[in-house]
Protein backbone atom coordinates (compact mmCIF):
# COMPACT_ATOMS: atom_id res chain seq x y z
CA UNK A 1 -0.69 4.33 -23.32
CA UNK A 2 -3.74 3.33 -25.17
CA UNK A 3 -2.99 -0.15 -23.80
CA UNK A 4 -2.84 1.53 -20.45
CA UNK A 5 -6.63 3.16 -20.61
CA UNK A 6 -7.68 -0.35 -22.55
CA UNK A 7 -6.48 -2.14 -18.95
CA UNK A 8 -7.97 0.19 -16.52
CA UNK A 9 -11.44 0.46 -18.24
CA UNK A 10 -11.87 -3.08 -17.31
CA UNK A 11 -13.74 -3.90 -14.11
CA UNK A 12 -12.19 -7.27 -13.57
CA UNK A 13 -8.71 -6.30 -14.52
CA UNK A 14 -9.09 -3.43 -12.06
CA UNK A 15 -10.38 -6.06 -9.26
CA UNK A 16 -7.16 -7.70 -10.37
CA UNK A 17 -5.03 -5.18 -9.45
CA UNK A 18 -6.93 -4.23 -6.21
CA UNK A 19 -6.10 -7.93 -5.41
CA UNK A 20 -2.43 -7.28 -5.80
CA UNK A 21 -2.25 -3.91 -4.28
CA UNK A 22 -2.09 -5.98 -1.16
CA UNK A 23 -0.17 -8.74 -2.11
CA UNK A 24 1.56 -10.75 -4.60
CA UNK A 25 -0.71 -13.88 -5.85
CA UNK A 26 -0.72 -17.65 -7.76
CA UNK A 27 -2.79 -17.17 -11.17
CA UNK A 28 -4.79 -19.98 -9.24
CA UNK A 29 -5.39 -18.02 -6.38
CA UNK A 30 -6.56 -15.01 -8.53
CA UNK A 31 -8.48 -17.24 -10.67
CA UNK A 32 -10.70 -18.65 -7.57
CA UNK A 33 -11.67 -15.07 -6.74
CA UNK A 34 -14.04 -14.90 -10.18
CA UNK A 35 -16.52 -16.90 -11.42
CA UNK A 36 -15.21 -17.48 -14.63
CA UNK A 37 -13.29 -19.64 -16.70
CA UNK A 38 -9.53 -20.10 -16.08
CA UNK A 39 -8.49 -19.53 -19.66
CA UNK A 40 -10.73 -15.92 -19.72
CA UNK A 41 -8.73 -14.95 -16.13
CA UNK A 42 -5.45 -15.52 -17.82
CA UNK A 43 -6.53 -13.28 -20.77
CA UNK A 44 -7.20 -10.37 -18.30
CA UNK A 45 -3.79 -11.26 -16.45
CA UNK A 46 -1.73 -11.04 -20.42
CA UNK A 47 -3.47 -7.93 -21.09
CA UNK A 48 -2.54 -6.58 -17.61
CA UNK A 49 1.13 -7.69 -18.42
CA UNK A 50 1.23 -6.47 -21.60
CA UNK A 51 0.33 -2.67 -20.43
CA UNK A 52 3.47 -3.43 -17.62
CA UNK A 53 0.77 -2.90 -14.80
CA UNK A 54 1.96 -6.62 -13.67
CA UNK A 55 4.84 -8.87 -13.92
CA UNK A 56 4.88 -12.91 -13.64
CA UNK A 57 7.26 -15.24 -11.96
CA UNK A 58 7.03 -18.86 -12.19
CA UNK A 59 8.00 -21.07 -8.94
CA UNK A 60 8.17 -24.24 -9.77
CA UNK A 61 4.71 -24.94 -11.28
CA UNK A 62 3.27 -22.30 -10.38
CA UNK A 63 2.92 -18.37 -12.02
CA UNK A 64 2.51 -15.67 -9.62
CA UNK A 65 1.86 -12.09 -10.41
CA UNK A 66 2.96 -8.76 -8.89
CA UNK A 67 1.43 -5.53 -9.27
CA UNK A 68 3.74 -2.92 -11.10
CA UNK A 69 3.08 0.46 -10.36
CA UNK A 70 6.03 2.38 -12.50
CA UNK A 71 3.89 2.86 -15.27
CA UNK A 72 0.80 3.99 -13.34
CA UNK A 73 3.73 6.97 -11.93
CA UNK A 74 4.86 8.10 -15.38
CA UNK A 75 0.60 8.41 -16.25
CA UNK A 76 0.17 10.20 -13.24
CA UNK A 77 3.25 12.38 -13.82
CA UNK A 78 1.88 12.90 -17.74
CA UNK A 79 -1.75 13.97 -16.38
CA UNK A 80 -0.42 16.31 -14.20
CA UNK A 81 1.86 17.50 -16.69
CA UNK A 82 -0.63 18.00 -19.27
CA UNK A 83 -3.40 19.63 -16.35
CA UNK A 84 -0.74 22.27 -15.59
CA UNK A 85 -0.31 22.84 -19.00
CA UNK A 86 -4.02 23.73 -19.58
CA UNK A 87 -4.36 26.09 -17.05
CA UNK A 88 -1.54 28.39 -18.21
CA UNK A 89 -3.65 28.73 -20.94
């Protein structure tokens, strides 16, 4: 989870994933959106990957990215769990 929170507290990763919310896209299509380098975009896109908020897929020469959203369900689930928790308190 602490990869999670690490992903999220980023404001480019989350423009990322706003990007993706509406469709699936080319790393070179993400990387055009920012104005910097294509080697820092791919860091942001490994970390995102790593915390299973997105998955890759290469076609041909090309890697495109989808947003994953199971793991932003079992947070959710775990926040709510742990706020109903507190208030029986």
């Amino acid at each position: 989870m602490d990869l999670l929170f690490k992903s999220l507290q980023d404001p480019t990763r989350r423009s990322i994933l706003n990007m993706l919310k509406k469709r699936d896209m080319s790393a070179g299509e993400i990387a055009d959106s920012f104005e910097m380098s294509k080697p820092s975009v791919s860091y942001h896109l490994d970390l995102l990957k790593q915390a299973g908020l997105v998955s890759a897929r290469r076609e041909g020469q090309f890697i495109f990215y989808t947003l994953e959203t199971t793991v932003l369900d079992e947070s959710v689930g775990w926040f709510l769990d742990l706020m109903k928790k507190g208030k029986t308190k």
